[in-house]
Protein backbone atom coordinates (compact mmCIF):
# COMPACT_ATOMS: atom_id res chain seq x y z
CA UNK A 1 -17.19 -19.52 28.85
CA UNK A 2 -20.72 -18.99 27.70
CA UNK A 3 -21.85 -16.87 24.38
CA UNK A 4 -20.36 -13.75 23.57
CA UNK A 5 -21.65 -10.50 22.21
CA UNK A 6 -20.55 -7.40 19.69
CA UNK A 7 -21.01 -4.30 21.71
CA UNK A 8 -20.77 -0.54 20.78
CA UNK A 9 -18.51 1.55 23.51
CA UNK A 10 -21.40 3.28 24.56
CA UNK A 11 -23.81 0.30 24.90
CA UNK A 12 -21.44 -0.58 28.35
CA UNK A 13 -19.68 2.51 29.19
CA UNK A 14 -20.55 6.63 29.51
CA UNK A 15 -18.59 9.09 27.30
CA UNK A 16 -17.65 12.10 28.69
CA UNK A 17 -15.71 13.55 26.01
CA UNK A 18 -17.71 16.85 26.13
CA UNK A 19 -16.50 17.73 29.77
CA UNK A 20 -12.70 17.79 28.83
CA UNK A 21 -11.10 20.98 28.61
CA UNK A 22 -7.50 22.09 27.29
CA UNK A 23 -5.20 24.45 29.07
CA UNK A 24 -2.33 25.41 27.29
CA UNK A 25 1.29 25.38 29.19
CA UNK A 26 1.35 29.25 30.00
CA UNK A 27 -2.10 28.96 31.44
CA UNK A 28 -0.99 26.13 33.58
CA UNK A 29 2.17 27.60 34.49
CA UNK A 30 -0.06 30.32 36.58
CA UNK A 31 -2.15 27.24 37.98
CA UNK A 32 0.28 25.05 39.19
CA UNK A 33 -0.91 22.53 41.50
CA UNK A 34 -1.08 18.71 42.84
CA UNK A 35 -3.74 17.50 40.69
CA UNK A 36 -3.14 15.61 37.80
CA UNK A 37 -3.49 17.03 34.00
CA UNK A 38 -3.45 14.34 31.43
CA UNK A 39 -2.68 14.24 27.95
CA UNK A 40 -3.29 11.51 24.86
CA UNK A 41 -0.58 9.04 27.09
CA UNK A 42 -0.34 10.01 30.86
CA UNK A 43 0.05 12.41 33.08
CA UNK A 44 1.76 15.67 31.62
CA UNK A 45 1.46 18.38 34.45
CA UNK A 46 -0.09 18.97 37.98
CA UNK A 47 -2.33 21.98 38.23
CA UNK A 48 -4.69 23.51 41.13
CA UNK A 49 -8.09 21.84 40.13
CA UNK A 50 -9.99 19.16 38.51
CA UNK A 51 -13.11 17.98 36.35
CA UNK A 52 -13.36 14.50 36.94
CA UNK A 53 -13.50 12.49 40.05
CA UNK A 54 -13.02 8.81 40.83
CA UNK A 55 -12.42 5.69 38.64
CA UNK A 56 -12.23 6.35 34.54
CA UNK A 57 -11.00 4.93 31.46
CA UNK A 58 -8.77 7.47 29.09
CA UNK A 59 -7.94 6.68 25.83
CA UNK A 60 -5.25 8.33 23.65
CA UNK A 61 -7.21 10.30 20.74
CA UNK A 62 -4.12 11.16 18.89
CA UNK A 63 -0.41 10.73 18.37
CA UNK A 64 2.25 8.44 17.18
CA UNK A 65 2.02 6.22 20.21
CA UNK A 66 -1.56 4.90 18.47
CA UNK A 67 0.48 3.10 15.75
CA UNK A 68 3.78 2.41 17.74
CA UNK A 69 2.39 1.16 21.55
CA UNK A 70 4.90 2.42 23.69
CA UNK A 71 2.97 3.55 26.27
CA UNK A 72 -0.70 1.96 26.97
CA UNK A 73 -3.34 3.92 24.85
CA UNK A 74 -5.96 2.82 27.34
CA UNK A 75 -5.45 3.20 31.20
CA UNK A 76 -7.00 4.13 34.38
CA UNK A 77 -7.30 7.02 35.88
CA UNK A 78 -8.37 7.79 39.33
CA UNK A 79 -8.75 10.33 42.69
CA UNK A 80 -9.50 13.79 41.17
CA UNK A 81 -7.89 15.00 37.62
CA UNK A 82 -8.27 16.86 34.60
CA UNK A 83 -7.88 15.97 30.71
CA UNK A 84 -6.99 17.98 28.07
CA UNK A 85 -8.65 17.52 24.41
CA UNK A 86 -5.93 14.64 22.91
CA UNK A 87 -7.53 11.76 25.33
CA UNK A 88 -11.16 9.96 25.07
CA UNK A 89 -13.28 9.82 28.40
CA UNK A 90 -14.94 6.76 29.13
CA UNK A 91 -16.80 5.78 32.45
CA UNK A 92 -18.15 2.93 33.73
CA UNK A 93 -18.27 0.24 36.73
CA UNK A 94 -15.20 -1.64 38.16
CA UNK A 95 -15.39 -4.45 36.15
CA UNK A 96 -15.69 -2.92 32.67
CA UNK A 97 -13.50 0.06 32.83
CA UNK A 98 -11.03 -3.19 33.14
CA UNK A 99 -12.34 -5.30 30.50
CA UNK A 100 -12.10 -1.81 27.76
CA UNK A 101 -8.98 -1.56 28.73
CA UNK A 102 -7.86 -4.97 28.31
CA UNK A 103 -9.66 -4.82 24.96
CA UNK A 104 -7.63 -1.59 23.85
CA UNK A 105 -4.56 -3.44 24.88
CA UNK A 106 -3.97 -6.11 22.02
CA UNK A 107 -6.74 -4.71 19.65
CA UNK A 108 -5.63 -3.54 15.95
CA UNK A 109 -6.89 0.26 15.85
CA UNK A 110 -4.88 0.76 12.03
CA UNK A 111 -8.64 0.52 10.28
CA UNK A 112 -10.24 3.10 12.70
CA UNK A 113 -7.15 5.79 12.59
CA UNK A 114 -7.07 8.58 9.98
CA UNK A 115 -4.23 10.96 9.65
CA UNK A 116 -1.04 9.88 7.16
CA UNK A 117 1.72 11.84 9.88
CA UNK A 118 -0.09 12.45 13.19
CA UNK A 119 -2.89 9.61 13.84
CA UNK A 120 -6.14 10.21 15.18
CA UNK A 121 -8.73 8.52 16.61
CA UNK A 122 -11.83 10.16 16.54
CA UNK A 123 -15.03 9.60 18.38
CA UNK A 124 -16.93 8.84 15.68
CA UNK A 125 -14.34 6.08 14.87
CA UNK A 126 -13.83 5.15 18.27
CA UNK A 127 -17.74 4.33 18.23
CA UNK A 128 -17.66 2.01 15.37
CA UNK A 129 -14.74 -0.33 16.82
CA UNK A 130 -16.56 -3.54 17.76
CA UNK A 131 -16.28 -4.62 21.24
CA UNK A 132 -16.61 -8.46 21.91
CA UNK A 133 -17.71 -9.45 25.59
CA UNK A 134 -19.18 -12.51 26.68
CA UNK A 135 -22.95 -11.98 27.67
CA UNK A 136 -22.56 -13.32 31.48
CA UNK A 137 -21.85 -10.60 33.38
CA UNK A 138 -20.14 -13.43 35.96
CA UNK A 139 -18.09 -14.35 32.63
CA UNK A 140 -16.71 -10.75 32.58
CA UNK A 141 -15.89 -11.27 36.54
CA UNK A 142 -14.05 -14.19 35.70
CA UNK A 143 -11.72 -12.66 33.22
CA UNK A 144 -11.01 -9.52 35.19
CA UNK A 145 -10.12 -11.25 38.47
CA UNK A 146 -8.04 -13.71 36.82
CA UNK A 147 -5.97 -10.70 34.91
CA UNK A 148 -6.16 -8.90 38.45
CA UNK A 149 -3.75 -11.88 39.98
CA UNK A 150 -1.67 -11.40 37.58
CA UNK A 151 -1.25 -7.69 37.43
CA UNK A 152 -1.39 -7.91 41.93
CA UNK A 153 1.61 -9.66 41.45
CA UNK A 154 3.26 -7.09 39.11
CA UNK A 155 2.55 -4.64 41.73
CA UNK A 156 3.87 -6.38 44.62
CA UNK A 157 7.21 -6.52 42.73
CA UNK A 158 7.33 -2.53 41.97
CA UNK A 159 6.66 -2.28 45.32
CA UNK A 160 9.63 -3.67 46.07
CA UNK A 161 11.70 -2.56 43.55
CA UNK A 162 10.83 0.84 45.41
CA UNK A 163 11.83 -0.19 49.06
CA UNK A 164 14.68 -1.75 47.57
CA UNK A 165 15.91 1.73 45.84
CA UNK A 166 14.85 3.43 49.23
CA UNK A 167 17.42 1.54 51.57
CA UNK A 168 19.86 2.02 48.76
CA UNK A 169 19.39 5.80 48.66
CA UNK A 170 19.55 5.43 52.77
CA UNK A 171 22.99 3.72 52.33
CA UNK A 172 24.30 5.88 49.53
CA UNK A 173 23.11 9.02 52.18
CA UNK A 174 24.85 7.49 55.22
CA UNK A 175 28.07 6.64 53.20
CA UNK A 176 28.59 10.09 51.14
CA UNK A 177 26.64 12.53 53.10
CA UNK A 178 26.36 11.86 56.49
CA UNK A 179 29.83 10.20 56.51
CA UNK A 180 31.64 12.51 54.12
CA UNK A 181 35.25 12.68 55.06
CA UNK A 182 37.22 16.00 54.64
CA UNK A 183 40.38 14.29 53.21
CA UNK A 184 37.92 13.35 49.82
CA UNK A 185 39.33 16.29 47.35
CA UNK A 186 36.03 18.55 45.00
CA UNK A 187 36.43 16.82 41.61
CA UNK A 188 34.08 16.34 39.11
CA UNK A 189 32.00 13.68 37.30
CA UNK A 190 34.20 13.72 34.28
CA UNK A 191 36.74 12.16 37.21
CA UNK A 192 34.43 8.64 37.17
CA UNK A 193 33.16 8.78 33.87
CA UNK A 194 33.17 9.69 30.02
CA UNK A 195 30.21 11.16 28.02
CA UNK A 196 29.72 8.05 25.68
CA UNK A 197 28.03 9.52 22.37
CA UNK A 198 28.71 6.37 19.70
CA UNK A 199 25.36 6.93 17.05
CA UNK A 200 23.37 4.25 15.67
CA UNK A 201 20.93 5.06 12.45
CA UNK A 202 18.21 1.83 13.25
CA UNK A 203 16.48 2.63 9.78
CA UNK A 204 19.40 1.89 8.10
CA UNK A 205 19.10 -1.77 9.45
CA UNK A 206 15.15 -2.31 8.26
CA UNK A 207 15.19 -5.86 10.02
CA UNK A 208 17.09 -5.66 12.57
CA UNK A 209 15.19 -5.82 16.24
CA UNK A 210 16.63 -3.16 18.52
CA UNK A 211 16.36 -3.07 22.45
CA UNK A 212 14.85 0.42 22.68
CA UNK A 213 15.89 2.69 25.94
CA UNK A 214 13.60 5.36 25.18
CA UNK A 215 11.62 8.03 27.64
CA UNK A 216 8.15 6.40 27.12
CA UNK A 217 9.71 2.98 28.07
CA UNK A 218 11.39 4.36 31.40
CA UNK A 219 8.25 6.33 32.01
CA UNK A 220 6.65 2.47 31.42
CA UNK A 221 7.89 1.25 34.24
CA UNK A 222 11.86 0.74 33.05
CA UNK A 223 10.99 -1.65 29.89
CA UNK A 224 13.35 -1.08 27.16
CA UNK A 225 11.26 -2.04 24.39
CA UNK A 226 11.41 -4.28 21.09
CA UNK A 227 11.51 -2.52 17.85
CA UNK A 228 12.42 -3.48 14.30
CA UNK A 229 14.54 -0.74 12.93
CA UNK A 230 12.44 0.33 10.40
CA UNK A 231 10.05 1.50 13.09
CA UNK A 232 12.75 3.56 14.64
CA UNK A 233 12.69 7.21 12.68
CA UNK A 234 15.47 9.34 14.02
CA UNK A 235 19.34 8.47 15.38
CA UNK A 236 19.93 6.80 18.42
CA UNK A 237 22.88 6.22 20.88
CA UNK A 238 24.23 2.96 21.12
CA UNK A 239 23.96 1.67 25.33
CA UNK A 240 26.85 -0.23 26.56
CA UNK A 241 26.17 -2.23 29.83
CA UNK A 242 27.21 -0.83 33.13
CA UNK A 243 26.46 2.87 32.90
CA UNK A 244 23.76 5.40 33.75
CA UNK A 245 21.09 6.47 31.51
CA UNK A 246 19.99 10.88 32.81
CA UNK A 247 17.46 12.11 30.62
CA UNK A 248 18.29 15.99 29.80
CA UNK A 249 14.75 16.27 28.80
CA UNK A 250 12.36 18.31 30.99
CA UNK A 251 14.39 17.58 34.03
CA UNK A 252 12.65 19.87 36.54
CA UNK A 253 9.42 18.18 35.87
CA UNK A 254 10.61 14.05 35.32
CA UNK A 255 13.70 12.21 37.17
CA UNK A 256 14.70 9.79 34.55
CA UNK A 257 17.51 8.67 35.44
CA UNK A 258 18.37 4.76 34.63
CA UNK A 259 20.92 2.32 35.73
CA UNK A 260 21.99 -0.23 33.53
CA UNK A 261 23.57 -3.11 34.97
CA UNK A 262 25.64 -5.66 32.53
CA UNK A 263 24.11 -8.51 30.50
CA UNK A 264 22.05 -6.36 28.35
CA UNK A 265 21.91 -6.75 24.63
CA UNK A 266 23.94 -5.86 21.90
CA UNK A 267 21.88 -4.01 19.88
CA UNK A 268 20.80 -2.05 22.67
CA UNK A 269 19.99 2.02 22.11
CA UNK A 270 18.75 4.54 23.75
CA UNK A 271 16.60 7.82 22.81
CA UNK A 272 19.50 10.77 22.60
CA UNK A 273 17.19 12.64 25.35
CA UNK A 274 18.91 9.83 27.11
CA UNK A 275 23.09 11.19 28.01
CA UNK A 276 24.87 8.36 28.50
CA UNK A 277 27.28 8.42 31.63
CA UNK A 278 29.70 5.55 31.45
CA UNK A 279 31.72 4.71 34.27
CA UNK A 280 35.74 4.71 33.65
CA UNK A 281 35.58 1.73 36.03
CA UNK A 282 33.21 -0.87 36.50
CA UNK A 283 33.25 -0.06 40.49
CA UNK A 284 32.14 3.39 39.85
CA UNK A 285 28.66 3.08 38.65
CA UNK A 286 26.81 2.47 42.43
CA UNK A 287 28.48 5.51 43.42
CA UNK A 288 27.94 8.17 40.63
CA UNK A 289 24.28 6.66 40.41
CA UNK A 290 23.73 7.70 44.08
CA UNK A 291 25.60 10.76 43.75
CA UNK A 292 23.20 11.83 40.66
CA UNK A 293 20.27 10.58 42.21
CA UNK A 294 20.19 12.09 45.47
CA UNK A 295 17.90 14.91 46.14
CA UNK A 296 19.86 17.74 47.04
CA UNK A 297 22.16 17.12 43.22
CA UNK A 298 19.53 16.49 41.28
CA UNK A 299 17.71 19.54 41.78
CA UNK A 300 20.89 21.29 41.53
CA UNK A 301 21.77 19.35 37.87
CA UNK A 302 17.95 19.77 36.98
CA UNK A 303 17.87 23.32 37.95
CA UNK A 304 20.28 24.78 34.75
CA UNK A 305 16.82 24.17 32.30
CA UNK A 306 16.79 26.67 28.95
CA UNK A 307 14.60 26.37 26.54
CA UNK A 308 12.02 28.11 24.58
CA UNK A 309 8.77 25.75 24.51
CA UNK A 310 7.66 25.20 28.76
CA UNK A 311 7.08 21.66 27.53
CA UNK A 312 10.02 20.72 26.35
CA UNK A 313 12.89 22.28 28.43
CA UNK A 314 16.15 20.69 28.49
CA UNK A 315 19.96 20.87 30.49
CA UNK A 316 23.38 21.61 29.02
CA UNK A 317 24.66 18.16 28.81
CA UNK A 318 28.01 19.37 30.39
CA UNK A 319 26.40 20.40 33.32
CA UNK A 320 25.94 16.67 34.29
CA UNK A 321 29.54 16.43 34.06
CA UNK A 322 31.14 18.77 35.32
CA UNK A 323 28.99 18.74 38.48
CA UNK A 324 31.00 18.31 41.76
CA UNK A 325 31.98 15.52 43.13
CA UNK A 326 34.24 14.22 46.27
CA UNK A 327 37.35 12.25 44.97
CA UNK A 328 36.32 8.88 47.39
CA UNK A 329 39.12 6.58 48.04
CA UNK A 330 39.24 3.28 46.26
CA UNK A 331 38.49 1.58 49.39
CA UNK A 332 35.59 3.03 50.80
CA UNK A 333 33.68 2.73 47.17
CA UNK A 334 34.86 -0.86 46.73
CA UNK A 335 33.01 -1.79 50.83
CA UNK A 336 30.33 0.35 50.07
CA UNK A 337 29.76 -1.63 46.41
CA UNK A 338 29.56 -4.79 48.81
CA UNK A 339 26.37 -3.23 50.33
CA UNK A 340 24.55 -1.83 47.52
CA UNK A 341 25.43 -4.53 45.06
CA UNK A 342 22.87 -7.21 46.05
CA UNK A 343 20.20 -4.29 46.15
CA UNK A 344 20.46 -3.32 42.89
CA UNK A 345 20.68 -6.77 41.47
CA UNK A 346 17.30 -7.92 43.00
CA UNK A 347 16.14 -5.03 41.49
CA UNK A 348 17.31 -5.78 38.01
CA UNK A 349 15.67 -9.81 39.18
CA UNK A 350 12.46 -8.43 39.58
CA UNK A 351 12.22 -5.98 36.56
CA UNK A 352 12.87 -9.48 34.25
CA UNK A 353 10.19 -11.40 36.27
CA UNK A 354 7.90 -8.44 35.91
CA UNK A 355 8.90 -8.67 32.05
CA UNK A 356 7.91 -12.11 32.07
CA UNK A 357 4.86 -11.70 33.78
CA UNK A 358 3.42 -9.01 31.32
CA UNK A 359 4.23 -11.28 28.97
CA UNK A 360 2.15 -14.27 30.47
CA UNK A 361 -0.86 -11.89 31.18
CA UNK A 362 -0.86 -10.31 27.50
CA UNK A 363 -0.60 -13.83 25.97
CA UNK A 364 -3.27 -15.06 28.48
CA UNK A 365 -5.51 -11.58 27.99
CA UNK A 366 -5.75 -12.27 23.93
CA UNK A 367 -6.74 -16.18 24.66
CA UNK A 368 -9.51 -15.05 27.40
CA UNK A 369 -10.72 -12.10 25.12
CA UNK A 370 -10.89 -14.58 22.14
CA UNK A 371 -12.96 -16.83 23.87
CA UNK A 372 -9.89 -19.87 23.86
């Protein structure tokens, strides 16, 4: 590529950080729509209106995720949508509102953040960061399309890790619902499965890398993420393999619920939002995954919310366990297995391959934005 260039943020993009406007949780309680409301790292609530319209570039303005990168601090946003006060606005053409986000996505922001607990990015600071770009516009072209391919691939493969969880829902429907059989006795979950609680202090082990199952990482497409221990402030649960991950958390508002196959790590842990629904058999878990999943249970389980903040609501864990459940024979849930098992497992395929192929395109984003 040709010569390259230090630009300011506002020498190639428009800041619209005066049109933002916060509404606080009551206030969108009242408003409650199908529009987007965004916060420092995503989407946080849907409310009747908006103050932005088509393609835009939001980047987190405070919170831990600044320092600890669980969640992207710069992404798109599109269609019609509001921000509140803790993200950055930032608009510009097709090609750039990639390339700043790209930028964002392996720079170093420690110099530019100020706060000791709750980091901050201001505007001020986020003008000073230096942005380096190559001065051919058809350079910039060339780095976006060939991240695009990349990232179209990515795509293609949640795409199909959705049709793939579709015809298993359709199964689990046509198996439990539709073909429900009066002999199958009212039980409970507790029948399949135990609550497994074992606790895990990571800080304690300073050193150690842990495979984190935390709520940013499912809400990041399922990827458990790396962290050293030391990095990891509060107790954990430890995740065996072969059991079901239901996040108590704000249930009404986010289905988190995760299925861990085998083959996962040992040091594996999970965020204790995270209840942890292991399977008394191995043959149980494609069941009581479909059983907590479907719609009609889910909203039932998610329903029981309490809770004094609207943002952060949460369920009784019991109440996942002692929901109701048909006593299945042995048989049936060992033919239906045969169905569902090859599902899942391409699923579990593609999440690694998409794993791998974030980690091509980050290792191939710092070499193109280095000029290698």
């Amino acid at each position: 590529m040709g010569e390259w260039k230090e630009y300011r943020l506002d020498e190639i993009a428009e800041i619209l950080d005066y049109k933002r406007k916060p509404l606080s949780s009551m206030q969108r309680s009242v408003r409650k729509g199908e529009i987007p409301y965004y916060g420092a790292s995503g989407i946080i609530d849907y409310i009747d209106d908006y103050i932005f319209e088509g393609e835009h570039v939001l980047i987190s303005e405070d919170g831990e995720n600044l320092r600890s990168r669980q969640t992207p601090i710069a992404f798109l946003a599109d269609g019609k949508f509001w921000v509140n006060n803790h993200a950055h606005i930032i608009k510009s053409d097709y090609i750039h509102n990639r390339l700043i986000c790209y930028y964002f996505a392996n720079f170093d922001l420690n110099p530019f953040l100020t706060g000791a607990v709750q980091p901050k990015l201001s505007q001020d600071s986020l003008m000073r960061i230096p942005i380096f770009l190559p001065k051919s516009i058809e350079d910039r072209k060339q780095i976006v399309s060939i991240i695009a391919s990349v990232d179209d691939k990515i795509d293609l493969l949640y795409q199909e890790n959705k049709t793939l969880e579709a015809m298993a829902e359709t199964l689990f429907r046509q198996w439990f619902i539709e073909g429900a059989k009066e002999e199958w006795e009212e039980k409970d979950i507790y029948t399949y499965a135990e609550h497994y609680k074992v606790s895990v202090v990571p800080n304690k082990h300073p050193q150690m890398f842990f495979r984190h199952y935390s709520i940013p990482a499912f809400d990041n497409g399922k990827e458990a993420s790396l962290e050293k221990g030391e990095c990891i402030q509060s107790n954990k649960y430890i995740v065996p393999g072969n059991c079901i991950l239901f996040s108590k958390l704000n249930p009404h508002k986010d289905k988190r619920v995760w299925l861990i196959l085998d083959g996962i790590e040992n040091n594996a842990i999970c965020s204790t939002e995270f209840q942890i629904i292991k399977p008394k058999k191995s043959d149980y878990l494609y069941f009581l995954y479909g059983w907590l999943t479907s719609k009609e249970n889910y909203e039932e389980i998610s329903s029981g919310v309490g809770g004094t903040s609207g943002s952060h609501q949460r369920i009784d864990p019991k109440s996942i366990f002692t929901f109701s459940c048909p006593n299945v024979d042995v048989e049936t849930i060992y033919s239906y297995n045969k169905m569902v098992e090859p599902l899942y497992y391409k699923q579990k395929l593609n999440q690694n391959q998409i794993t791998n192929l974030k980690e091509q395109r980050n290792s191939l984003l710092q070499k193109l934005m280095s000029n290698q």
